[in-house]
Protein backbone atom coordinates (compact mmCIF):
# COMPACT_ATOMS: atom_id res chain seq x y z
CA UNK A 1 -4.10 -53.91 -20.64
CA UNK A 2 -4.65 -50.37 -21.03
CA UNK A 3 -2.35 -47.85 -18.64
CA UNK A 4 -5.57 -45.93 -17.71
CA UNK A 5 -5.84 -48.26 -14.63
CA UNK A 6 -2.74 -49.83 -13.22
CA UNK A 7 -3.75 -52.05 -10.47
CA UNK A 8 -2.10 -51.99 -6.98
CA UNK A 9 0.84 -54.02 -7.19
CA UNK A 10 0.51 -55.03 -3.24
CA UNK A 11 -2.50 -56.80 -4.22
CA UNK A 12 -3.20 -57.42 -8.08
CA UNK A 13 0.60 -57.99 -10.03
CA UNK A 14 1.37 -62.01 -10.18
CA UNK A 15 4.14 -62.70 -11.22
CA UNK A 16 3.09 -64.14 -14.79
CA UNK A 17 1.01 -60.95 -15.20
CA UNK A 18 2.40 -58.13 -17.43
CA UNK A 19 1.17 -54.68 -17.72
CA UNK A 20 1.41 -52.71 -21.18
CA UNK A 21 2.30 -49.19 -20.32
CA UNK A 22 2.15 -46.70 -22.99
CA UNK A 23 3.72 -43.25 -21.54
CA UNK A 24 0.74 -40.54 -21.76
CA UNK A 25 0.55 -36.99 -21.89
CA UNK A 26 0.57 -36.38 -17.78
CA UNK A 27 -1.62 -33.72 -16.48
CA UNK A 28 -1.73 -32.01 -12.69
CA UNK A 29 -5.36 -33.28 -12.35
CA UNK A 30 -4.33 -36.72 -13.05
CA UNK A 31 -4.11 -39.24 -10.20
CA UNK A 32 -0.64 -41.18 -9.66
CA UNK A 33 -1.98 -44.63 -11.56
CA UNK A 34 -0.75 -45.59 -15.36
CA UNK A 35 2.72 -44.71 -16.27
CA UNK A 36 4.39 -41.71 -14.94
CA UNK A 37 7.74 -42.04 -16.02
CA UNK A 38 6.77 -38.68 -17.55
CA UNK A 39 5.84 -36.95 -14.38
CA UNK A 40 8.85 -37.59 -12.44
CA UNK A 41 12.00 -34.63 -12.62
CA UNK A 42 14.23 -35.59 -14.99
CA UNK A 43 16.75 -33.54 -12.51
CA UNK A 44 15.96 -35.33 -9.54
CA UNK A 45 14.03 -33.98 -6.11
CA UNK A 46 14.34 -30.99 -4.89
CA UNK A 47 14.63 -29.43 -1.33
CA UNK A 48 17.13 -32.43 0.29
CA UNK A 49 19.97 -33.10 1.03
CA UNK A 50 22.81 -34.40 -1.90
CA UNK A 51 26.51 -35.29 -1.45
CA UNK A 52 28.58 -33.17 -3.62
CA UNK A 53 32.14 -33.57 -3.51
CA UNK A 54 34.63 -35.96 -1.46
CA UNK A 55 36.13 -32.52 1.10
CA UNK A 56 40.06 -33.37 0.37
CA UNK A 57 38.91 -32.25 -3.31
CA UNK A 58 38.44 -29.02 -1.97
CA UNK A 59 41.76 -26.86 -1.88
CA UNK A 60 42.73 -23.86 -0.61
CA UNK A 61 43.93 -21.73 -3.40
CA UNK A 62 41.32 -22.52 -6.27
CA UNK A 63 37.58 -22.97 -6.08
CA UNK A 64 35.80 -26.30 -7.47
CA UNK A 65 32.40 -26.81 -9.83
CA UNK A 66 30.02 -29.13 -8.96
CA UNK A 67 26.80 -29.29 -11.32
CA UNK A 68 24.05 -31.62 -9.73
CA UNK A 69 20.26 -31.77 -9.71
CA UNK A 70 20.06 -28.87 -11.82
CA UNK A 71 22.51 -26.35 -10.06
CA UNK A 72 25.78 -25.18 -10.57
CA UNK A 73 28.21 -24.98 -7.10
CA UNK A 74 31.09 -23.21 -6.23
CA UNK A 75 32.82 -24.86 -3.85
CA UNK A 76 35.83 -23.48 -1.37
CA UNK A 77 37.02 -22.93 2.42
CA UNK A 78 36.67 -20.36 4.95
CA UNK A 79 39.37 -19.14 7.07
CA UNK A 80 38.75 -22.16 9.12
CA UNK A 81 39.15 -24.63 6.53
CA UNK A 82 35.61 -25.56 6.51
CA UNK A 83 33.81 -25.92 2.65
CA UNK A 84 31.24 -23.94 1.61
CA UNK A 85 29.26 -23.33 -1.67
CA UNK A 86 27.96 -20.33 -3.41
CA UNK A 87 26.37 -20.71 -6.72
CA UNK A 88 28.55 -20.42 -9.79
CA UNK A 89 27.50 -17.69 -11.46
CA UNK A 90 28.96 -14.09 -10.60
CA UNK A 91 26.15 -11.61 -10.31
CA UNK A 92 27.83 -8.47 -11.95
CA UNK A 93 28.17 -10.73 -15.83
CA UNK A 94 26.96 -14.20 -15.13
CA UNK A 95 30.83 -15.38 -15.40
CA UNK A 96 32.01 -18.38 -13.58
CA UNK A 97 33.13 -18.03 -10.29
CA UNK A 98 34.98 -21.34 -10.12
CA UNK A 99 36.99 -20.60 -12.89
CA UNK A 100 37.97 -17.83 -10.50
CA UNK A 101 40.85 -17.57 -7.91
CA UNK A 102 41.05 -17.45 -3.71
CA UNK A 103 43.29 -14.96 -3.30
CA UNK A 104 42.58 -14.80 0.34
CA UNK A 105 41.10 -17.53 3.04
CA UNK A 106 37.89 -17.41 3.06
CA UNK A 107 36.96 -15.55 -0.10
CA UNK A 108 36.10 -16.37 -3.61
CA UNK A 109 36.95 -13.99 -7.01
CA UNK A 110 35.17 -13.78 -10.17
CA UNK A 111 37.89 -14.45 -13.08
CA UNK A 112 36.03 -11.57 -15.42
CA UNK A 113 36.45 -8.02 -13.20
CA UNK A 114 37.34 -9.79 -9.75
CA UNK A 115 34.26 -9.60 -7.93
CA UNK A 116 35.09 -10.72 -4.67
CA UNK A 117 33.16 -13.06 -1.92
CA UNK A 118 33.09 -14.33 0.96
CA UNK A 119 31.55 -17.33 2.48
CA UNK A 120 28.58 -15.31 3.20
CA UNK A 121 27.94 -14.78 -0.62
CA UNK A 122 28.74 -10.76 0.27
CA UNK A 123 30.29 -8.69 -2.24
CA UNK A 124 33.10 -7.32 -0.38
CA UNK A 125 35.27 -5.53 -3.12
CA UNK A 126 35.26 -5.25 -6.55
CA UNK A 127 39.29 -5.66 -8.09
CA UNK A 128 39.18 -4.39 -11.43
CA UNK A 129 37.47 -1.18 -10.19
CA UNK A 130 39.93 -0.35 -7.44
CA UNK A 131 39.22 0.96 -3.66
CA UNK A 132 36.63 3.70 -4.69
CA UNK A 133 33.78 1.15 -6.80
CA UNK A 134 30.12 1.98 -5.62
CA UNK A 135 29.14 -1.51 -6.53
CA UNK A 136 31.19 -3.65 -3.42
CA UNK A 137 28.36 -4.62 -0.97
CA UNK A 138 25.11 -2.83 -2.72
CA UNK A 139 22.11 -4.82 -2.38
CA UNK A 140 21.52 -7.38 -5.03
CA UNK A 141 25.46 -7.84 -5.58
CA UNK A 142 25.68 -10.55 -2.72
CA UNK A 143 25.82 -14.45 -4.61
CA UNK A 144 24.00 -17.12 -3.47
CA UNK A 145 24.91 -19.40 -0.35
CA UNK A 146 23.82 -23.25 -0.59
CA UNK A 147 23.60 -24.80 3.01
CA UNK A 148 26.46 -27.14 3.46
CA UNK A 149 27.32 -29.77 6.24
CA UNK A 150 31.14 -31.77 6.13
CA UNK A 151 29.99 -35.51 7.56
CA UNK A 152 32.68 -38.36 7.34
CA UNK A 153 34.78 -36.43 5.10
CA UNK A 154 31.62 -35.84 2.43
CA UNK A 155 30.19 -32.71 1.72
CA UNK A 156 26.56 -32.28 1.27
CA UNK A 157 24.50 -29.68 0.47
CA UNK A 158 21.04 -28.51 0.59
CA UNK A 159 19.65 -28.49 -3.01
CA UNK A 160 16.01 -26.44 -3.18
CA UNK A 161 14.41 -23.32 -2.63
CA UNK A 162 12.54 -24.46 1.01
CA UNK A 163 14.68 -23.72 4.20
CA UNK A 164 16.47 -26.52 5.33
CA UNK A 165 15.27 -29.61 6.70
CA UNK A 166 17.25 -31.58 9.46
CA UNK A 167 19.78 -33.61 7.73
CA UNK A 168 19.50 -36.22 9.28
CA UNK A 169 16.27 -37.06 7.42
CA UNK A 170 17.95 -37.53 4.10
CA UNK A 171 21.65 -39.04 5.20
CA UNK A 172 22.26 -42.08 6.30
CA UNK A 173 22.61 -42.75 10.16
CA UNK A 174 26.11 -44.05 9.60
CA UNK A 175 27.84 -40.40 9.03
CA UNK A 176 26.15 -39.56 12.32
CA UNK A 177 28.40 -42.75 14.21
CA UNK A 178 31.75 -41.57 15.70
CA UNK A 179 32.51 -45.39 15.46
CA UNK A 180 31.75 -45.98 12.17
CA UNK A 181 33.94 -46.00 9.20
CA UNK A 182 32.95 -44.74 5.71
CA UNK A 183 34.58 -45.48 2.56
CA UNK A 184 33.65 -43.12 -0.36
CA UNK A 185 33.31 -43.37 -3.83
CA UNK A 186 32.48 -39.94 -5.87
CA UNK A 187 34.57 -40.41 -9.19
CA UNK A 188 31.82 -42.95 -10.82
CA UNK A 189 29.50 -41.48 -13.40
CA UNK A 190 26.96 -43.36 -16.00
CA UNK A 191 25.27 -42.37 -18.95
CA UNK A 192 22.00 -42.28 -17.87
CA UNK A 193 19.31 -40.68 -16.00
CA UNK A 194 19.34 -40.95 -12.16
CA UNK A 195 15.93 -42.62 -12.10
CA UNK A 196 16.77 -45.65 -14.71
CA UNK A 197 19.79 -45.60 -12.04
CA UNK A 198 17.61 -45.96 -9.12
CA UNK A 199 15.21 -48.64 -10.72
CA UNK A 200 18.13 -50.55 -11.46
CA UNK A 201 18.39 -51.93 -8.49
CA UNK A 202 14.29 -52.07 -7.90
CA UNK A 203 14.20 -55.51 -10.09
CA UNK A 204 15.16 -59.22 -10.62
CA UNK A 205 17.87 -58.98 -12.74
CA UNK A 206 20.71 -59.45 -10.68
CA UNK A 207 21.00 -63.10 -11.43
CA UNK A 208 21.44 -62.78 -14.90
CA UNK A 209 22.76 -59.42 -15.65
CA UNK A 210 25.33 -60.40 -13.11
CA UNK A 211 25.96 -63.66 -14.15
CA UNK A 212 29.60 -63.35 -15.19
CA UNK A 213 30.60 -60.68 -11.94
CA UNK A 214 33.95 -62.67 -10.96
CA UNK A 215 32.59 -63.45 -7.32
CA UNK A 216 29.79 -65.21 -9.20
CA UNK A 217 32.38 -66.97 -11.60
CA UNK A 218 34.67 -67.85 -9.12
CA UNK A 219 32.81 -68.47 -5.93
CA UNK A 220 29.06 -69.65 -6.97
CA UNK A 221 28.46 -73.00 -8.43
CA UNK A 222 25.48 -72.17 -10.44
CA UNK A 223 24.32 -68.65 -10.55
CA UNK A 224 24.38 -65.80 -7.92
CA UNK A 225 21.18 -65.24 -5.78
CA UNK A 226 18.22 -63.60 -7.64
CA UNK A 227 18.57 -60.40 -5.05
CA UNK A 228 16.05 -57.75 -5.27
CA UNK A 229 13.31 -58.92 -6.77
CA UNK A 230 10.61 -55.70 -6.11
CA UNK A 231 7.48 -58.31 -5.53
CA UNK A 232 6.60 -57.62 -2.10
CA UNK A 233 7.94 -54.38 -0.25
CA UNK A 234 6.86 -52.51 2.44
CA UNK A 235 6.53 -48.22 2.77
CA UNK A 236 9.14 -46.90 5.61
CA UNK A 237 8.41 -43.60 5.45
CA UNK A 238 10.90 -42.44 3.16
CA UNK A 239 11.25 -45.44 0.93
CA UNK A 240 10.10 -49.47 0.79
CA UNK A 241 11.83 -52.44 1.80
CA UNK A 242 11.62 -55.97 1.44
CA UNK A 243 8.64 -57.56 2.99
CA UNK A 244 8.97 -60.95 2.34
CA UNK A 245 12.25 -62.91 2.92
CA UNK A 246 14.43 -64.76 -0.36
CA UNK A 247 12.81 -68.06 -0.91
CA UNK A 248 15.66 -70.79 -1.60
CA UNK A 249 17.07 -71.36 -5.06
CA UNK A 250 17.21 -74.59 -6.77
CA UNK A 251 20.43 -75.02 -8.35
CA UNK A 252 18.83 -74.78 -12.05
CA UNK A 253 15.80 -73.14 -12.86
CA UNK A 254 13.41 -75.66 -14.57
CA UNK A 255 11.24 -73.95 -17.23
CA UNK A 256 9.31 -76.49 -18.27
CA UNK A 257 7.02 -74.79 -20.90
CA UNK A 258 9.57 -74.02 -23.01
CA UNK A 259 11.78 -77.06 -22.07
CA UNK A 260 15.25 -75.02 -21.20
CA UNK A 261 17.05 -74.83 -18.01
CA UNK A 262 19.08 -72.21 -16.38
CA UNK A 263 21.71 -72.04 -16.08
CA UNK A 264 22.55 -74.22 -18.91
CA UNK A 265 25.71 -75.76 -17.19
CA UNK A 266 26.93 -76.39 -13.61
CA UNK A 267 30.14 -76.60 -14.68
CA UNK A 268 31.32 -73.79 -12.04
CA UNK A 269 30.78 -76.31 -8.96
CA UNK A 270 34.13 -78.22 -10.14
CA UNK A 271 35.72 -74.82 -9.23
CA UNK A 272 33.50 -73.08 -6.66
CA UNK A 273 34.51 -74.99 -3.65
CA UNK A 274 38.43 -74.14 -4.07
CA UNK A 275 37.08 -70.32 -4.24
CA UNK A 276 34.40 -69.54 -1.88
CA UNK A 277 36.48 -69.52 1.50
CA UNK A 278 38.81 -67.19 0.54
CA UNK A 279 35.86 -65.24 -0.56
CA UNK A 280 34.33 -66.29 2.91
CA UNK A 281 37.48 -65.42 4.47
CA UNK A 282 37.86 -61.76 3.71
CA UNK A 283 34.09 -61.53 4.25
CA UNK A 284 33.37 -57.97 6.38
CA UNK A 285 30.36 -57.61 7.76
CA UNK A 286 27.55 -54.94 7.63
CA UNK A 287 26.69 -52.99 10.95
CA UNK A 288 23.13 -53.47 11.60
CA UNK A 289 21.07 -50.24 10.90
CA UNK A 290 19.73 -48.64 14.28
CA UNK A 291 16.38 -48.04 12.76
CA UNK A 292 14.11 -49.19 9.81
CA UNK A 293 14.33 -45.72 8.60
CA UNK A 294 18.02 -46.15 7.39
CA UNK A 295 17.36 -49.87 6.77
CA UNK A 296 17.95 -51.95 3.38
CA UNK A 297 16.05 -51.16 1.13
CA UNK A 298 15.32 -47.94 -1.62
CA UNK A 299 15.36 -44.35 0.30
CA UNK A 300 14.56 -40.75 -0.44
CA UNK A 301 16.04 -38.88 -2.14
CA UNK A 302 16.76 -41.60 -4.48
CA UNK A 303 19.38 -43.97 -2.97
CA UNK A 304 19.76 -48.12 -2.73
CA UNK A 305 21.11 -49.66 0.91
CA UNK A 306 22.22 -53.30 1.30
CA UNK A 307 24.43 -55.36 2.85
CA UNK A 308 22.20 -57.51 5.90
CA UNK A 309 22.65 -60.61 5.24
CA UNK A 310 20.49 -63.72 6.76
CA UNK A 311 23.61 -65.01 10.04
CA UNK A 312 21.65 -67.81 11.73
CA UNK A 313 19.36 -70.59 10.22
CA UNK A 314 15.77 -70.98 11.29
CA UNK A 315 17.32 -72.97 14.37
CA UNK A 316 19.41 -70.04 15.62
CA UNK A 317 22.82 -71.69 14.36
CA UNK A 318 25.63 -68.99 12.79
CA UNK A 319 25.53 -69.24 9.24
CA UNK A 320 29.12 -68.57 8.06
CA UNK A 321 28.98 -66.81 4.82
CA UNK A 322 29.24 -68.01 1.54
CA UNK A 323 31.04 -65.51 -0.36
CA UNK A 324 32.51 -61.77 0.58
CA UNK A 325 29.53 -60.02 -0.33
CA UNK A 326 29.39 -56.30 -0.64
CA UNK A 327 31.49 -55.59 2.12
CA UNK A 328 30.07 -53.90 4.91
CA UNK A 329 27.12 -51.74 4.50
CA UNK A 330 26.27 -51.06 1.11
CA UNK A 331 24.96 -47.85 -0.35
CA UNK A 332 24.42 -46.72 -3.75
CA UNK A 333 23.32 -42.77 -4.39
CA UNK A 334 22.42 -41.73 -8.09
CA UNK A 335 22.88 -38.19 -8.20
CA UNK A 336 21.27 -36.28 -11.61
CA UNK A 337 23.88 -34.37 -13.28
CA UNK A 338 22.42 -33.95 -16.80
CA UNK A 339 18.64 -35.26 -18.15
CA UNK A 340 21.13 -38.35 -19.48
CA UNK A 341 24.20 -38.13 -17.28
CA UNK A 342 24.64 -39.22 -13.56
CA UNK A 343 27.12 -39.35 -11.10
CA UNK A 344 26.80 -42.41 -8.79
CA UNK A 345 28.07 -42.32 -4.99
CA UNK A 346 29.17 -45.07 -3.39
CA UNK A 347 29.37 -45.57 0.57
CA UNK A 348 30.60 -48.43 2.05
CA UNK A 349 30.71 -48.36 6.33
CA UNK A 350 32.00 -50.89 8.32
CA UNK A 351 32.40 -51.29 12.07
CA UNK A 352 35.56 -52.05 12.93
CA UNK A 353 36.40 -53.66 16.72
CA UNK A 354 39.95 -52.78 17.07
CA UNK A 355 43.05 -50.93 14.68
CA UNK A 356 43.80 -54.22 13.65
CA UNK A 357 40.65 -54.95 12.35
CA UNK A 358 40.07 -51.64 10.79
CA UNK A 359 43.54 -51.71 8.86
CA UNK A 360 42.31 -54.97 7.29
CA UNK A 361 38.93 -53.43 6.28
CA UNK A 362 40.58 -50.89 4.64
CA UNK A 363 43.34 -53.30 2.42
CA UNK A 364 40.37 -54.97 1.60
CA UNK A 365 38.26 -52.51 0.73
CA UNK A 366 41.26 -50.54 -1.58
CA UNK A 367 42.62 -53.79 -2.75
CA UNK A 368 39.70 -55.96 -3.66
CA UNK A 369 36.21 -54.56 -3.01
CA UNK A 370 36.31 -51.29 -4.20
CA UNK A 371 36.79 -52.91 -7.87
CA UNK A 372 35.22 -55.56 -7.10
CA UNK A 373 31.43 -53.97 -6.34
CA UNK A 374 31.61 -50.95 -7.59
CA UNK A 375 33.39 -51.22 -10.45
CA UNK A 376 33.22 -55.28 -11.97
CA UNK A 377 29.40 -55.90 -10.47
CA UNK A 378 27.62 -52.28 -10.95
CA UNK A 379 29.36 -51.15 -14.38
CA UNK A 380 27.66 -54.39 -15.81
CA UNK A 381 24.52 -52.32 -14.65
CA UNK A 382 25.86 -49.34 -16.59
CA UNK A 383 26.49 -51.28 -20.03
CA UNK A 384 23.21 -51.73 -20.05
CA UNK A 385 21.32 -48.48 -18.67
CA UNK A 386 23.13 -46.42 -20.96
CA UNK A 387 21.23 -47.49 -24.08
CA UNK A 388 18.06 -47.99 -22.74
CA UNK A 389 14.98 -46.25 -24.26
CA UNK A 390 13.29 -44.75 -21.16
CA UNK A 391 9.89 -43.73 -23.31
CA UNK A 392 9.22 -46.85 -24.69
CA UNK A 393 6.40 -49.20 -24.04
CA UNK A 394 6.83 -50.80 -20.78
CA UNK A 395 5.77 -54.48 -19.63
CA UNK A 396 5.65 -55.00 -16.27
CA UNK A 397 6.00 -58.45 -14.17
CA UNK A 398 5.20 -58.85 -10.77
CA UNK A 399 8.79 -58.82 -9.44
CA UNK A 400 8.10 -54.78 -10.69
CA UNK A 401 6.14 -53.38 -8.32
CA UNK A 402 8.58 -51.66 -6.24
CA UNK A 403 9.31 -49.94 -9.33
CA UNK A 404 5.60 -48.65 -9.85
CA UNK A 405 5.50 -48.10 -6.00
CA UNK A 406 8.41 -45.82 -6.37
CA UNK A 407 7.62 -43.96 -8.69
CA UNK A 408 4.11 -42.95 -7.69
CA UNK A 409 6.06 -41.60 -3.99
CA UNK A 410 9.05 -39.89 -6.11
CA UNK A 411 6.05 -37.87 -8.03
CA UNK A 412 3.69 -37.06 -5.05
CA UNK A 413 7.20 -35.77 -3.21
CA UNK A 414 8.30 -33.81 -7.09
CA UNK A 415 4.82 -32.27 -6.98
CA UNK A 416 3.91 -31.51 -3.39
CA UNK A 417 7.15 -31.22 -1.72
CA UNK A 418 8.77 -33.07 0.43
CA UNK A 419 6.30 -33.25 3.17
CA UNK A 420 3.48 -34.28 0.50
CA UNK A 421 1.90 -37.38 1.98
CA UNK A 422 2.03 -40.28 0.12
CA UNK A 423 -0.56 -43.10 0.60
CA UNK A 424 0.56 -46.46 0.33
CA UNK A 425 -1.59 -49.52 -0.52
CA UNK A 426 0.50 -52.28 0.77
CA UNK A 427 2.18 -53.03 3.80
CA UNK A 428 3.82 -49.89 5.97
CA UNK A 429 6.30 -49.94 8.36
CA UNK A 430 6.09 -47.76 11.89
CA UNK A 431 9.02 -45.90 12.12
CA UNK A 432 9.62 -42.17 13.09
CA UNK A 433 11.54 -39.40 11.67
CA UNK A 434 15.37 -39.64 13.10
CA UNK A 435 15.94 -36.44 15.56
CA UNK A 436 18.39 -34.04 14.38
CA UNK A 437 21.62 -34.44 16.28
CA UNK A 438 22.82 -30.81 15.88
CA UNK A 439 23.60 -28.62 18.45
């Protein structure tokens, strides 16, 4: 099937249908159907908001470089401790201001002739040419100032050229919620580009990719749920989400055509049951989102949420889980670093009821789940990403469509901005834009 004419996926994509996609030559006049993995920025979206840096990174005495979606950040603290980011490139010789020195709070010096800044990006005095240089504060000697909000103990910053839009359009409720607790994760990085990253989790592979995870090995007696599968999904506003709930699994997949089942062996049930309620046990729950805006689901500017899982059965009884999960609410942020390179943000919240309760979270988290999800279950993702050959022919099942969805929304925001409307054949949720919560 030619790539000319990619049918709606809400309607046309079974899922025994596959679409040939050979990557064209993308033009502006173009419309958003066929492949467009070569429209979309290689770099990520511009004019959002991005996490940069965990703040206790951040010292006092020496600036810090961040490179992300294309940008290069100098990060330090004003006299009242508070981070803030200039770009990191001195404008006298283009030299590095992070490799530079903070002599004094709230300033910033260039390592080459000690241009120095403050948090304003001003030039206030120039070091190697003494009291009497005629340079210090001229126009066009002032470095530029990214917008930068602390939330949670993450700093984020306001990557684009636009002025700023409210931030709480593009981070998640949860850093807004004096009650809720957020557990970080900024040291992970993969080999790959952010939107392979992204996709990732836009597919059905979760059942096999993730077949040997340990919770799977140890606490599943067959394999692990199928999880996203990307057939069905409905537009928030600023993403999709499942529309259609997880139909039940048999414990082996039949496939009768070519006479195999799978898995080939239930030999993990003589095991499971001694496993699953400790797994059960240290189980901690995800808040529930306050709006279908920050649901489950994928979200601009290009992150993953999960973590709701189904608590009563279709007569209203509790459903105690199964396994631990992903413990509490689950996010996963791809942030572009290079074209190939990508460093991947974890955020984990819980909702703890009392101190007792949130000093168990956070032994479980730090001795268990941290590993656990981010490291045994999503580096299996990475093994793989890594090597993939992102302009390749592409055949596409039905359980793609999210990933055809998504990509037709990340190009309509990449060339029109963020405000470009997108128009969404399928299923669309009613939601509105959160209100900011700044003073």
């Amino acid at each position: 099937m030619a790539a000319e004419s990619l049918p709606d996926p809400s309607t046309d994509l079974d899922d025994d249908i596959l679409l040939d996609q050979e990557p064209p030559a993308l033009t502006e006049k173009q419309d958003f159907t066929g492949d467009l993995r070569g429209a979309l920025p290689k770099l990520g979206l511009r004019n959002y908001w991005y996490p940069v840096i965990l703040e206790r990174r951040v010292g006092k005495t020496r600036p810090v470089r961040v490179s992300m979606i294309g940008e290069d950040l100098c990060l330090f603290r004003k006299e009242n401790g508070e981070v803030v980011a200039l770009g990191d490139v001195c404008p006298h010789r283009g030299a590095r201001l992070s490799e530079g020195d903070c002599h004094w709070a709230g300033t910033v010096a260039c390592p080459y002739h000690g241009w120095v800044f403050n948090a304003e990006g001003k030039n206030l005095a120039v070091l190697g040419e003494g009291p009497d240089s005629n340079v210090a504060g001229k126009a066009g000697t002032s470095a530029r100032v990214y917008p930068v909000q602390t939330l949670k103990g993450v700093v984020f910053a306001w990557i684009g050229d636009e002025a700023p839009a409210p931030i709480e359009e593009d981070v998640p409720e949860e850093f807004f919620d004096p009650d809720t607790v957020i557990y970080a994760n900024d040291l992970i990085h993969w080999k790959t580009n952010w939107e392979v990253a992204i996709e990732n989790s836009m597919d059905a592979h979760v059942n096999y990719l993730h077949r040997d995870h340990l919770q799977t090995m140890l606490a599943s007696p067959t394999f692990m749920p199928r999880g996203a599968a990307g057939a069905r999904v409905a537009f928030t506003g600023n993403g999709f989400t499942s529309a259609v709930p997880p139909k039940p699994q048999p414990e082996q997949d039949e496939h009768t055509d070519a006479g195999i089942q799978w898995p080939k062996r239930t030999i993990r049930k003589r095991w499971a049951w001694i496993f699953r309620p400790f797994f059960a046990s240290t189980h901690v729950p995800a808040p529930m989102p306050q709006s279908d805006w920050w649901g489950t689901g994928h979200r601009l500017p290009g992150m993953f949420r999960a973590g709701i899982a189904q608590t009563r059965d279709p007569e209203g009884r509790p459903i105690r889980p199964r396994t631990g999960g992903l413990f509490g609410f689950y996010t996963r942020w791809p942030v572009a670093v290079g074209d190939w390179f990508t460093r991947v943000w974890y955020f984990q919240n819980t909702k703890p009821k009392s101190t007792f309760e949130r000093a168990k979270n956070w032994l479980l988290y730090w001795m268990l789940y941290r590993w656990l999800v981010q490291y045994n279950f999503s580096q299996q993702d990475m093994s793989v990403m890594e090597n993939i050959d992102f302009e390749a022919p592409e055949r596409l099942s039905g359980t793609d469509s999210e990933i055809v969805f998504w990509r037709r929304l990340v190009v309509t925001k990449h060339r029109g901005g963020r405000n470009a409307e997108y128009t969404h054949h399928g299923k669309t949720v009613d939601i509105k834009r959160p209100e900011s919560q700044r003073a």
